[in-house]
C-alpha atoms as a PDB file:
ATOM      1  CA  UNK A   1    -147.908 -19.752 -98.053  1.00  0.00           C
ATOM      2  CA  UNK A   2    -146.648 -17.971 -95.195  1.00  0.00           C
ATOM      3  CA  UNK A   3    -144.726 -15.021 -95.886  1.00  0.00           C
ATOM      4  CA  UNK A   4    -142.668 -12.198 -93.963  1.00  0.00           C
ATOM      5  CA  UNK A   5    -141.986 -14.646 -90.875  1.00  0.00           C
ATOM      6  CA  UNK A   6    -139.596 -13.996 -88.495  1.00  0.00           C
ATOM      7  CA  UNK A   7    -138.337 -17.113 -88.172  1.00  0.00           C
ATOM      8  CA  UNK A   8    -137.348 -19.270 -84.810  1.00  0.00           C
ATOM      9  CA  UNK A   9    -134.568 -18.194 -82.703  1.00  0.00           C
ATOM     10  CA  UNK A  10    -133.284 -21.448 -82.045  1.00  0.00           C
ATOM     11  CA  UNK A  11    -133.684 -24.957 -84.333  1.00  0.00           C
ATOM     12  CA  UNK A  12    -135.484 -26.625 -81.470  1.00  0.00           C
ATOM     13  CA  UNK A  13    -138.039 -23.584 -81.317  1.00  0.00           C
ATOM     14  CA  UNK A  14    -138.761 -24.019 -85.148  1.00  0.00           C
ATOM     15  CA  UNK A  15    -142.377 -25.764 -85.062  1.00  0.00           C
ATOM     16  CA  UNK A  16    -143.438 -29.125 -86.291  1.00  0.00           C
ATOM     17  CA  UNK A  17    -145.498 -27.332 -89.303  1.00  0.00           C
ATOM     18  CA  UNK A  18    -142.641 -24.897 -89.989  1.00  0.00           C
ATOM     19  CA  UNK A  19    -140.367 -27.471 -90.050  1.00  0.00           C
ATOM     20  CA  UNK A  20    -142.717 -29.799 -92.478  1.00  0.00           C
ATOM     21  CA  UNK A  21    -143.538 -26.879 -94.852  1.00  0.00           C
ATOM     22  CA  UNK A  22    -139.331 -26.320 -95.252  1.00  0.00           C
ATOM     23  CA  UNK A  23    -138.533 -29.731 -96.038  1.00  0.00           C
ATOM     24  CA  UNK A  24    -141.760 -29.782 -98.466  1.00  0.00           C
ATOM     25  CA  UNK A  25    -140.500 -26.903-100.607  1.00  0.00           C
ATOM     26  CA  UNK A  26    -143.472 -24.774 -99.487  1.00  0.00           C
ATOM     27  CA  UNK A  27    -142.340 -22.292 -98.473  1.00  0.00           C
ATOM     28  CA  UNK A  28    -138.529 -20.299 -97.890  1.00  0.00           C
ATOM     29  CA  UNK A  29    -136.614 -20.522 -95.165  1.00  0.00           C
ATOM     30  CA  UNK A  30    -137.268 -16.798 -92.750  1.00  0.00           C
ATOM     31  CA  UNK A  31    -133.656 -16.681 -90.913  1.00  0.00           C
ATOM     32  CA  UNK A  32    -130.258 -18.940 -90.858  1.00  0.00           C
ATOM     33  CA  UNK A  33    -131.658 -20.152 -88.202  1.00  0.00           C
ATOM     34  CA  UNK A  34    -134.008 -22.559 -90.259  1.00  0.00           C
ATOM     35  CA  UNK A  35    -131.494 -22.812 -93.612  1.00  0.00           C
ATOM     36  CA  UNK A  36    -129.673 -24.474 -91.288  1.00  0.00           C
ATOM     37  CA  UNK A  37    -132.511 -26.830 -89.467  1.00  0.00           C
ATOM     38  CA  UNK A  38    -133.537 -28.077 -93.492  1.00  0.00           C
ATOM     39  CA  UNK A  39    -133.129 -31.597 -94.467  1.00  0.00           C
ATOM     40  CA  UNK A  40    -131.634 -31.104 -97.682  1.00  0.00           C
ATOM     41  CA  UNK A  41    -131.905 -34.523 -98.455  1.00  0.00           C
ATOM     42  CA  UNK A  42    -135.507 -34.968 -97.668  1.00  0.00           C
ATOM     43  CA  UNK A  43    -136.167 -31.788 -99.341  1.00  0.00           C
ATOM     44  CA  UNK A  44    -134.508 -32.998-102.405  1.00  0.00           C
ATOM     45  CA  UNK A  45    -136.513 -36.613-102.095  1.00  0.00           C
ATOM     46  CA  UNK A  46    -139.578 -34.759-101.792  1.00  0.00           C
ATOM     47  CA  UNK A  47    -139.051 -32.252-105.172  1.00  0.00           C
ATOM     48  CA  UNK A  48    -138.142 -35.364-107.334  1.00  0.00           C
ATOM     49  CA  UNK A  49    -141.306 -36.694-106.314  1.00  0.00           C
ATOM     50  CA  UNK A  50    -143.548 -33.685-106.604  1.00  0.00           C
ATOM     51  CA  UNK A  51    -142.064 -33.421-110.178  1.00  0.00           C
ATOM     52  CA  UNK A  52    -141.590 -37.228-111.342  1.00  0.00           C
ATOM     53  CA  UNK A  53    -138.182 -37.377-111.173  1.00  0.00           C
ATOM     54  CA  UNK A  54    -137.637 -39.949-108.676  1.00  0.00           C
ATOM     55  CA  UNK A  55    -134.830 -41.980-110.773  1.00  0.00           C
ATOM     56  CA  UNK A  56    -133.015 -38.916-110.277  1.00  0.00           C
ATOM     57  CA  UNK A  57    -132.519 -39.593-105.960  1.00  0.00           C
ATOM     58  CA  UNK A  58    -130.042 -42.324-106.141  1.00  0.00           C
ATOM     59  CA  UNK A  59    -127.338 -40.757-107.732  1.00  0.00           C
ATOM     60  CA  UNK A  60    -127.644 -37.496-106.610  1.00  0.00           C
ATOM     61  CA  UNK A  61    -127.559 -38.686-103.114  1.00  0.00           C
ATOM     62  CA  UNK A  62    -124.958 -40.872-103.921  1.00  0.00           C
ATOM     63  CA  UNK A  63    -122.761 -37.347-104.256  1.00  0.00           C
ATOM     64  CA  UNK A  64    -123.996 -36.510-100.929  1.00  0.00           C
ATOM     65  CA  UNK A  65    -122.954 -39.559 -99.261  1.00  0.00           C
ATOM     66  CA  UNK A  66    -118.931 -39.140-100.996  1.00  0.00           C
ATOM     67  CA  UNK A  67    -118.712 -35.650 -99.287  1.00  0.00           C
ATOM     68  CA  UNK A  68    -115.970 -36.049 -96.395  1.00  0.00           C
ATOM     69  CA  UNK A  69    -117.678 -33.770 -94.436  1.00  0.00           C
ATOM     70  CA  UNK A  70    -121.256 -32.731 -94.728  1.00  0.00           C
ATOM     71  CA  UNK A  71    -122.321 -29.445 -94.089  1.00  0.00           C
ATOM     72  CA  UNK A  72    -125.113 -27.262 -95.504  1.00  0.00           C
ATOM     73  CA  UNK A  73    -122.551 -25.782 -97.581  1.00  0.00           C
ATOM     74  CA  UNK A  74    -121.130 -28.571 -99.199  1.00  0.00           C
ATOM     75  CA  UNK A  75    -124.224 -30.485 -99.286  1.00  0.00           C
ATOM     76  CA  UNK A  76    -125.983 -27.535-101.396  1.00  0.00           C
ATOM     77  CA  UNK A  77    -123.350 -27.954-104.097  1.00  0.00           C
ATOM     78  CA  UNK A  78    -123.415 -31.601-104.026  1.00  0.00           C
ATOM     79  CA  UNK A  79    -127.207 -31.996-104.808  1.00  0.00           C
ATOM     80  CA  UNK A  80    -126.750 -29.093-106.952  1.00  0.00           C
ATOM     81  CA  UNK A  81    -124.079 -30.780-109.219  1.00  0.00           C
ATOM     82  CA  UNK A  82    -126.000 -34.276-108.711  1.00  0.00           C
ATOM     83  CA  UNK A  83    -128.810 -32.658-110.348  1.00  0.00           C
ATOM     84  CA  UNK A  84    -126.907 -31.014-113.165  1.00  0.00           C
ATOM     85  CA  UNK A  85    -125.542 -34.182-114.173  1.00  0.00           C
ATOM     86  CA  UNK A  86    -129.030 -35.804-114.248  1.00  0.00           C
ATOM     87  CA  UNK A  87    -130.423 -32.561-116.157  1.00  0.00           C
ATOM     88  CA  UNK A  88    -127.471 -33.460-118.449  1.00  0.00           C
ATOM     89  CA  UNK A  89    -128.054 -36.847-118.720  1.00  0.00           C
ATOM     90  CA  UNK A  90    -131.539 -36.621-119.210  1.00  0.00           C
ATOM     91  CA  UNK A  91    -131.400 -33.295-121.459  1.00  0.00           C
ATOM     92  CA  UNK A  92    -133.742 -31.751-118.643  1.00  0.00           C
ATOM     93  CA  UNK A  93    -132.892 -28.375-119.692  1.00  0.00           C
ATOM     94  CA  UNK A  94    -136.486 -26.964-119.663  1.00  0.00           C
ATOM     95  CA  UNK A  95    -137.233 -28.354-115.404  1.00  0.00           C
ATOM     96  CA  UNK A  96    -134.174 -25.925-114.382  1.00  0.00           C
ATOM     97  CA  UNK A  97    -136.429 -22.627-115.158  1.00  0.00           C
ATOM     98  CA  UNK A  98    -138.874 -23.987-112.952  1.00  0.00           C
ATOM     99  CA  UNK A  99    -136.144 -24.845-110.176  1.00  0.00           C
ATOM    100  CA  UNK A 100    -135.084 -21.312-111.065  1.00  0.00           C
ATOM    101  CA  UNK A 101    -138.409 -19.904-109.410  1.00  0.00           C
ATOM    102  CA  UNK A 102    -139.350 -22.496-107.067  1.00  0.00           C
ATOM    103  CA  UNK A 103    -140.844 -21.227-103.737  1.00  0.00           C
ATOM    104  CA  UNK A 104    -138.217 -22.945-101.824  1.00  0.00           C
ATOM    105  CA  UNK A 105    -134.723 -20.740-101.653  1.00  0.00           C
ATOM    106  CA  UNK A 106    -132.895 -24.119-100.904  1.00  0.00           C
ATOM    107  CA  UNK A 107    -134.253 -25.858-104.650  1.00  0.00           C
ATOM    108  CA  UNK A 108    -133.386 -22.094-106.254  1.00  0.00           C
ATOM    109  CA  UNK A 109    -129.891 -22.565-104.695  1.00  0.00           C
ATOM    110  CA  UNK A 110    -129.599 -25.673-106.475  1.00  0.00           C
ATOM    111  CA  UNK A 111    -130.682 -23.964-109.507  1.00  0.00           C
ATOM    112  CA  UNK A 112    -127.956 -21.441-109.240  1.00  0.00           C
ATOM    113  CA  UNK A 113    -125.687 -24.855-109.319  1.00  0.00           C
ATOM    114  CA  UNK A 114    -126.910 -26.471-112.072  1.00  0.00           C
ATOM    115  CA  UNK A 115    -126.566 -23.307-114.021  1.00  0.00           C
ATOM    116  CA  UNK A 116    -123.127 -21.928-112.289  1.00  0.00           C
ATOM    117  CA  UNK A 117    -121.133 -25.262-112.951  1.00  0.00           C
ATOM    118  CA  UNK A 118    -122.526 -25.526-116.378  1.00  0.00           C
ATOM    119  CA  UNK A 119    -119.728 -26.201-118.775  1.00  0.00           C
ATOM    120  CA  UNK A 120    -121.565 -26.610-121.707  1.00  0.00           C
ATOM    121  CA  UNK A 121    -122.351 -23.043-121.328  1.00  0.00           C
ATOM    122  CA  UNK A 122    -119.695 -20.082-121.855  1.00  0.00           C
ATOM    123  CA  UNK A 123    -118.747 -18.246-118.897  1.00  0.00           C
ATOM    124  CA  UNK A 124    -120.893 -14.772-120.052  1.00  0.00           C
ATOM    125  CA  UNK A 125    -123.789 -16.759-120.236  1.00  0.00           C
ATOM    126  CA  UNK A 126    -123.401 -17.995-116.808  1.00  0.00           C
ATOM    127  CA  UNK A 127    -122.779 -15.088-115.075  1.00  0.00           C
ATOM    128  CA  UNK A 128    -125.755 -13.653-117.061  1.00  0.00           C
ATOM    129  CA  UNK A 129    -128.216 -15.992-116.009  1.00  0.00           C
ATOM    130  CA  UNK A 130    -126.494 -15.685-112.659  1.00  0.00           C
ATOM    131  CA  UNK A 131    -128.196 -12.434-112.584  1.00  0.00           C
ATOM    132  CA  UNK A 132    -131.738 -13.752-111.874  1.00  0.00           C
ATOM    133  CA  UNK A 133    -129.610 -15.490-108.758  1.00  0.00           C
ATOM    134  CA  UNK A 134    -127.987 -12.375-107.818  1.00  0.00           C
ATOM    135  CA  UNK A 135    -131.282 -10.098-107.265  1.00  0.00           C
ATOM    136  CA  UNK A 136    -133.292 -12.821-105.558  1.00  0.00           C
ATOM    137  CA  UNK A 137    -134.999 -11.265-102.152  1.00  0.00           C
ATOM    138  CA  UNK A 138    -133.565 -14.127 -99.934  1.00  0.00           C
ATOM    139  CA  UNK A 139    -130.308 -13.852 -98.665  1.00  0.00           C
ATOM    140  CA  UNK A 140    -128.832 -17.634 -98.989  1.00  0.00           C
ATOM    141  CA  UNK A 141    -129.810 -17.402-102.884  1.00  0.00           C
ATOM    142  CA  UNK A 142    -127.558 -14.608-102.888  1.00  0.00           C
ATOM    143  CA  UNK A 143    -124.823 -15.784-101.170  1.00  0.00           C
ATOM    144  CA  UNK A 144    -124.651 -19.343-102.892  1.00  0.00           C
ATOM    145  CA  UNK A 145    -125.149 -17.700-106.830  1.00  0.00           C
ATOM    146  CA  UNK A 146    -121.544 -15.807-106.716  1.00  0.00           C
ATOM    147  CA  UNK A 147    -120.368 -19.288-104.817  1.00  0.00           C
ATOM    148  CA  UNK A 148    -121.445 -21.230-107.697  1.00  0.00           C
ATOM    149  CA  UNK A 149    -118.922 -19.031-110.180  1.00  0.00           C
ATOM    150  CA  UNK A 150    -116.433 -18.222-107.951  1.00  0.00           C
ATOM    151  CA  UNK A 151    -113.481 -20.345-109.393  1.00  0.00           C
ATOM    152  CA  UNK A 152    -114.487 -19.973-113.120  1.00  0.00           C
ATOM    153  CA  UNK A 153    -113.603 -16.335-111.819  1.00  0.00           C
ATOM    154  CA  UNK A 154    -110.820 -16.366-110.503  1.00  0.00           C
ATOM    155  CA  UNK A 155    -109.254 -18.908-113.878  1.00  0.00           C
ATOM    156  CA  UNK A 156    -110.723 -16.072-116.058  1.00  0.00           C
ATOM    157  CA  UNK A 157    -110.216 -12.917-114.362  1.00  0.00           C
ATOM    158  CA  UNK A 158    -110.177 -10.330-117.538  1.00  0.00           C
ATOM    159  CA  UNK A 159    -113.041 -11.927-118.910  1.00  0.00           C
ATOM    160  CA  UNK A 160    -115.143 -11.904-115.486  1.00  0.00           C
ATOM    161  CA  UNK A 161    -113.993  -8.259-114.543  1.00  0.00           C
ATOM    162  CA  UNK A 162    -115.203  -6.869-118.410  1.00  0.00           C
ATOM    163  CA  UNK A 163    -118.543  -8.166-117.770  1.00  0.00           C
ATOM    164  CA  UNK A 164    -119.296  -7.494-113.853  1.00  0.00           C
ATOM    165  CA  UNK A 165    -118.254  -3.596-114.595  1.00  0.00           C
ATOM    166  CA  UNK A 166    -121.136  -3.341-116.702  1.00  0.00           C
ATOM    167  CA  UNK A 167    -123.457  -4.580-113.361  1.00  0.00           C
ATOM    168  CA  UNK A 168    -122.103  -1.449-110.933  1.00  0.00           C
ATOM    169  CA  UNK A 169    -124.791   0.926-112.631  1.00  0.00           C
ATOM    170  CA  UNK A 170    -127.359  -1.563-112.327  1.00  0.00           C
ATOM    171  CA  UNK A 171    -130.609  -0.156-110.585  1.00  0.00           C
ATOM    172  CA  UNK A 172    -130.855  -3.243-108.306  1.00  0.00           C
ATOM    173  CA  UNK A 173    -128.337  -3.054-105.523  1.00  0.00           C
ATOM    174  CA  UNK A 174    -127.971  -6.760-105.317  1.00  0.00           C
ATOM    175  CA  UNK A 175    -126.691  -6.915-108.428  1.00  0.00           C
ATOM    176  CA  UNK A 176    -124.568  -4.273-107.814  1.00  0.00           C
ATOM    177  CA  UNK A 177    -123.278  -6.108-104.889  1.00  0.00           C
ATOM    178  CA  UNK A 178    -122.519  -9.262-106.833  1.00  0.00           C
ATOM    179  CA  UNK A 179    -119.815  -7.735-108.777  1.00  0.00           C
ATOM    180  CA  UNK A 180    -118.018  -6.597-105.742  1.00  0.00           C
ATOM    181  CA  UNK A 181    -119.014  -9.614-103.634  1.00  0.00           C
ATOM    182  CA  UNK A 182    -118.081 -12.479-106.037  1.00  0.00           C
ATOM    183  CA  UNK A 183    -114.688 -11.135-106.967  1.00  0.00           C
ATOM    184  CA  UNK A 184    -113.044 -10.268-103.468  1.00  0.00           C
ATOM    185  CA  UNK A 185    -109.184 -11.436-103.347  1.00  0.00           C
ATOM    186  CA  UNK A 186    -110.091 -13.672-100.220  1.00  0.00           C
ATOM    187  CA  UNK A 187    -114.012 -13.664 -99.699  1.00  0.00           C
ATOM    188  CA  UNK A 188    -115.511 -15.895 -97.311  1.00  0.00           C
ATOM    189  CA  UNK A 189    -115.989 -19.761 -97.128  1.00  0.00           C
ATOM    190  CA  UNK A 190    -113.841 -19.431-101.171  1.00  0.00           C
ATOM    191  CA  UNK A 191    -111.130 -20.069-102.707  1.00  0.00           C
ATOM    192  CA  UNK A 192    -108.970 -16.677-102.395  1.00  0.00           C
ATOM    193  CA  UNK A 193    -108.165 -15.183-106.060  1.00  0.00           C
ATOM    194  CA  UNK A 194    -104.019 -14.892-106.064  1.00  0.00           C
ATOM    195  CA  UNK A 195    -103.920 -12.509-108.937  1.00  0.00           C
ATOM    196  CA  UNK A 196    -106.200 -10.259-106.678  1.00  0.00           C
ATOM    197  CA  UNK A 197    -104.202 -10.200-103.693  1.00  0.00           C
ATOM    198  CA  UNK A 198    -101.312  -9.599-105.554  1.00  0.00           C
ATOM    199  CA  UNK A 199    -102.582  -6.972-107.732  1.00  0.00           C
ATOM    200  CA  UNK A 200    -105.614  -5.486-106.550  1.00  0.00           C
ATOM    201  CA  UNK A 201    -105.776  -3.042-109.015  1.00  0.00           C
ATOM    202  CA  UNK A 202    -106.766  -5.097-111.933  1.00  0.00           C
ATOM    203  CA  UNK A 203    -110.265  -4.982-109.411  1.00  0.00           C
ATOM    204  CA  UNK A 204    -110.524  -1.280-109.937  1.00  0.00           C
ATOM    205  CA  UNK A 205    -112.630  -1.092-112.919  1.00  0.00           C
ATOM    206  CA  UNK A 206    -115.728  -2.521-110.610  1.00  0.00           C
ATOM    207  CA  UNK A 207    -114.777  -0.540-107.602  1.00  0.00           C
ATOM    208  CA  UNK A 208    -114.478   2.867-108.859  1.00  0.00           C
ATOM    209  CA  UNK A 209    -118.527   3.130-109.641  1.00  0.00           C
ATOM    210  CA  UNK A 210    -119.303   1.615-105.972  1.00  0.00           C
ATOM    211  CA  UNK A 211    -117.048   3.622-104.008  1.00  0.00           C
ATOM    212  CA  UNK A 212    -120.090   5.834-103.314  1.00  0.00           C
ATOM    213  CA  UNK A 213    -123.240   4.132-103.956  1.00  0.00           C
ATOM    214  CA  UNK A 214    -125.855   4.240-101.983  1.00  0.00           C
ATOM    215  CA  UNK A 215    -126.930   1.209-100.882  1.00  0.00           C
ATOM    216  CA  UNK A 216    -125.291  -0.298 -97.180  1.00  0.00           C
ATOM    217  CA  UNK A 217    -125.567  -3.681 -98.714  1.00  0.00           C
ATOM    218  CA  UNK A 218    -122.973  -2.841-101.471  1.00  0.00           C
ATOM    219  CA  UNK A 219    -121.063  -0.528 -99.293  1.00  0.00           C
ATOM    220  CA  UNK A 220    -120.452  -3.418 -96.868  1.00  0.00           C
ATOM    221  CA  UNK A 221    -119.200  -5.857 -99.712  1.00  0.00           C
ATOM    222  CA  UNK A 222    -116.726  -3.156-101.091  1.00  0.00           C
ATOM    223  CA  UNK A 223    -114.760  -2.171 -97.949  1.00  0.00           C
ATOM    224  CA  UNK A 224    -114.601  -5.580 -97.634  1.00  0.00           C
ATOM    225  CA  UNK A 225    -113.362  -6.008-100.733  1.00  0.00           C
ATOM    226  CA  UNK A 226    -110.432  -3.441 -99.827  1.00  0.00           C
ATOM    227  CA  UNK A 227    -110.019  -4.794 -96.414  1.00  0.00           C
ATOM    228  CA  UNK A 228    -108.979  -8.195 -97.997  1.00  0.00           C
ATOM    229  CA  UNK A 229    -107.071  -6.451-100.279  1.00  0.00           C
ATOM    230  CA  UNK A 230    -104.963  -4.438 -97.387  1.00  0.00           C
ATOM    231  CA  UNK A 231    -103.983  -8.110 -95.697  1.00  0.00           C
ATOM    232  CA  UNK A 232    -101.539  -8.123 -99.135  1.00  0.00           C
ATOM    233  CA  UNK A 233    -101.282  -4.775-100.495  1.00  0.00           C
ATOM    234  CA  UNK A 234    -102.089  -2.129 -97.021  1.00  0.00           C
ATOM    235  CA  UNK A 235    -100.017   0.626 -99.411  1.00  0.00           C
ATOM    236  CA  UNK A 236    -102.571   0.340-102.314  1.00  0.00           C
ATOM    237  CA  UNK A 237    -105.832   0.151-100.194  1.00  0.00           C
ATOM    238  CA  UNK A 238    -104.159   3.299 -98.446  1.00  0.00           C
ATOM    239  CA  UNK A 239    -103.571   5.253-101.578  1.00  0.00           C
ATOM    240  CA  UNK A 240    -106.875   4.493-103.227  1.00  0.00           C
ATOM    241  CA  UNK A 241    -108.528   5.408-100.221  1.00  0.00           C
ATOM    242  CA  UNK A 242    -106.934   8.351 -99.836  1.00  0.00           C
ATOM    243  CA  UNK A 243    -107.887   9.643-103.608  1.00  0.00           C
ATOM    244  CA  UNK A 244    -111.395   8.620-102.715  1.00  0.00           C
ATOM    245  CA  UNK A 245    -112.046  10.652 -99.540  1.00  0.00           C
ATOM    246  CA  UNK A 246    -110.329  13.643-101.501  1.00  0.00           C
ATOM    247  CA  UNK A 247    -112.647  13.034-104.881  1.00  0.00           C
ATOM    248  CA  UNK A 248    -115.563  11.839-102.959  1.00  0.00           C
ATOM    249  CA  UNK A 249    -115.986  13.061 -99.366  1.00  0.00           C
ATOM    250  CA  UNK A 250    -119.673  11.508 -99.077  1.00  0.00           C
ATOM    251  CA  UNK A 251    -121.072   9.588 -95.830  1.00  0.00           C
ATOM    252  CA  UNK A 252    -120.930   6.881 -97.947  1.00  0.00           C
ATOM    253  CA  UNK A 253    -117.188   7.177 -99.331  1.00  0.00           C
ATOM    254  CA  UNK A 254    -116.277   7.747 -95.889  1.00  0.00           C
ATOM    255  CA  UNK A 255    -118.101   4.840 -94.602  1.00  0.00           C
ATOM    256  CA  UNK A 256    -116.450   2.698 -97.101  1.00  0.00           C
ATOM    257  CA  UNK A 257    -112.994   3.662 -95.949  1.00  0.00           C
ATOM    258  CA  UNK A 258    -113.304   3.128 -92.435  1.00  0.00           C
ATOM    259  CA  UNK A 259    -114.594  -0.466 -93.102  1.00  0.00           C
ATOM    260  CA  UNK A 260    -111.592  -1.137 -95.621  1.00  0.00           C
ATOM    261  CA  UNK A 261    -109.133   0.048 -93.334  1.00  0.00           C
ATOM    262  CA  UNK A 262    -109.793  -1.729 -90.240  1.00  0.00           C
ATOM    263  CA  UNK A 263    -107.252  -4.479 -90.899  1.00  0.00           C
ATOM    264  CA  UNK A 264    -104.838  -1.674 -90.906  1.00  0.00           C
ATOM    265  CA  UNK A 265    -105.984   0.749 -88.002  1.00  0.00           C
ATOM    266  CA  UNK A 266    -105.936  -2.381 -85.633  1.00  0.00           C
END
């Protein structure tokens, strides 16, 4: 396995090898650059096969092929749901842990699917499990996970904000940043949350811990947070970030700020 690469600059620079290893689950993709050069569909053809599930390819793909527009996005979900229907089907429960781990972040994203859109399971245990999702060490795993919960969020709002407050002390930052990151009132490539943009506040109780930690990662996601916030409500993201620089006049408060108030300074 080849680990720490840099990654190609450019899809055409990506090598033969590289490009072989990707679509064979061996190894993770290094940079966007190559999550975006995978053939999720050949990647997909290959796991089934690796793991004698090849009845599974037909209908999964056949999700694929009803998308109106394919991207790596929407394909991700699609062959994530496709497989949660066949785990379903097939009461496969005990193959997601190993998807759950798999060297490839693409096959983990799909993991984060099959567990995310989960009905069968109550919303606390999803966003628990989603946890495992939330501190993985490769970015697109960490971006997808909160993606994969993100409307069951914004239907259950109370119930979502009662259990993310509990993740702003966590020691891992990325967890940390899931709380703020999965529940921003507009986010990016999401649904928006109404009740959020209307009423920010109600997003308070996960705020408030963050609005000096120390990590840039979850420093980032909460001015963000505000800055969406201020396209709806500038007088609230004002007032609660005047009462922060006055309570908590840190680098990092002050950092946070500027980034949430940029919508507004413009």
């Amino acid at each position: 396995m080849i680990e720490k690469r840099k990654g190609a600059c450019s899809i055409k620079d990506i090598s033969t090898e590289i490009l072989h290893q990707l679509n064979n689950g061996e190894i993770e993709t290094a940079n966007l650059t190559e999550w975006l050069a995978v053939d999720q569909k050949l990647l997909l053809e290959n796991l089934l096969h690796q793991h004698h599930r090849a009845g599974y390819l037909k209908p999964v793909l056949k999700k694929v092929m009803e998308l109106k527009k394919q991207t790596v996005n929407t394909v991700n979900e699609a062959i994530g749901i496709g497989l949660l229907d066949q785990v379903i089907k097939n009461k496969d429960e005990e193959w997601v842990s190993t998807l759950s781990v798999h060297k490839s972040d693409l096959v983990r994203c799909w993991a984060a699917y099959i567990i995310g859109k989960n009905n069968k399971l109550s919303l606390k245990e999803r966003l628990q499990r989603m946890q495992d999702f939330a501190s993985d060490q490769h970015f697109g795993v960490r971006e997808i996970c909160w993606m994969t919960v993100r409307s069951d969020i914004a239907k259950n709002l109370s119930e979502t904000i009662s259990v993310l407050s509990k993740w702003t002390t966590h020691e891992n930052e990325y967890v940390r940043r899931f709380a703020s990151e999965s529940t921003r009132p507009r986010g990016v490539w999401c649904e928006h949350i109404a009740e959020l943009k209307q009423n920010p506040g109600l997003g308070l109780e996960i705020l408030e811990p963050l609005r000096a930690d120390p990590s840039r990662y979850v420093q980032d996601s909460v001015g963000n947070w505000l800055n969406d916030a201020s396209k709806s409500q500038p007088e609230f993201v004002i007032e609660i970030c005047d009462e922060w620089l006055r309570e908590s006049p840190t680098k990092e408060t002050k950092y946070i700020v500027k980034k949430a108030l940029r919508t507004i300074r413009k």
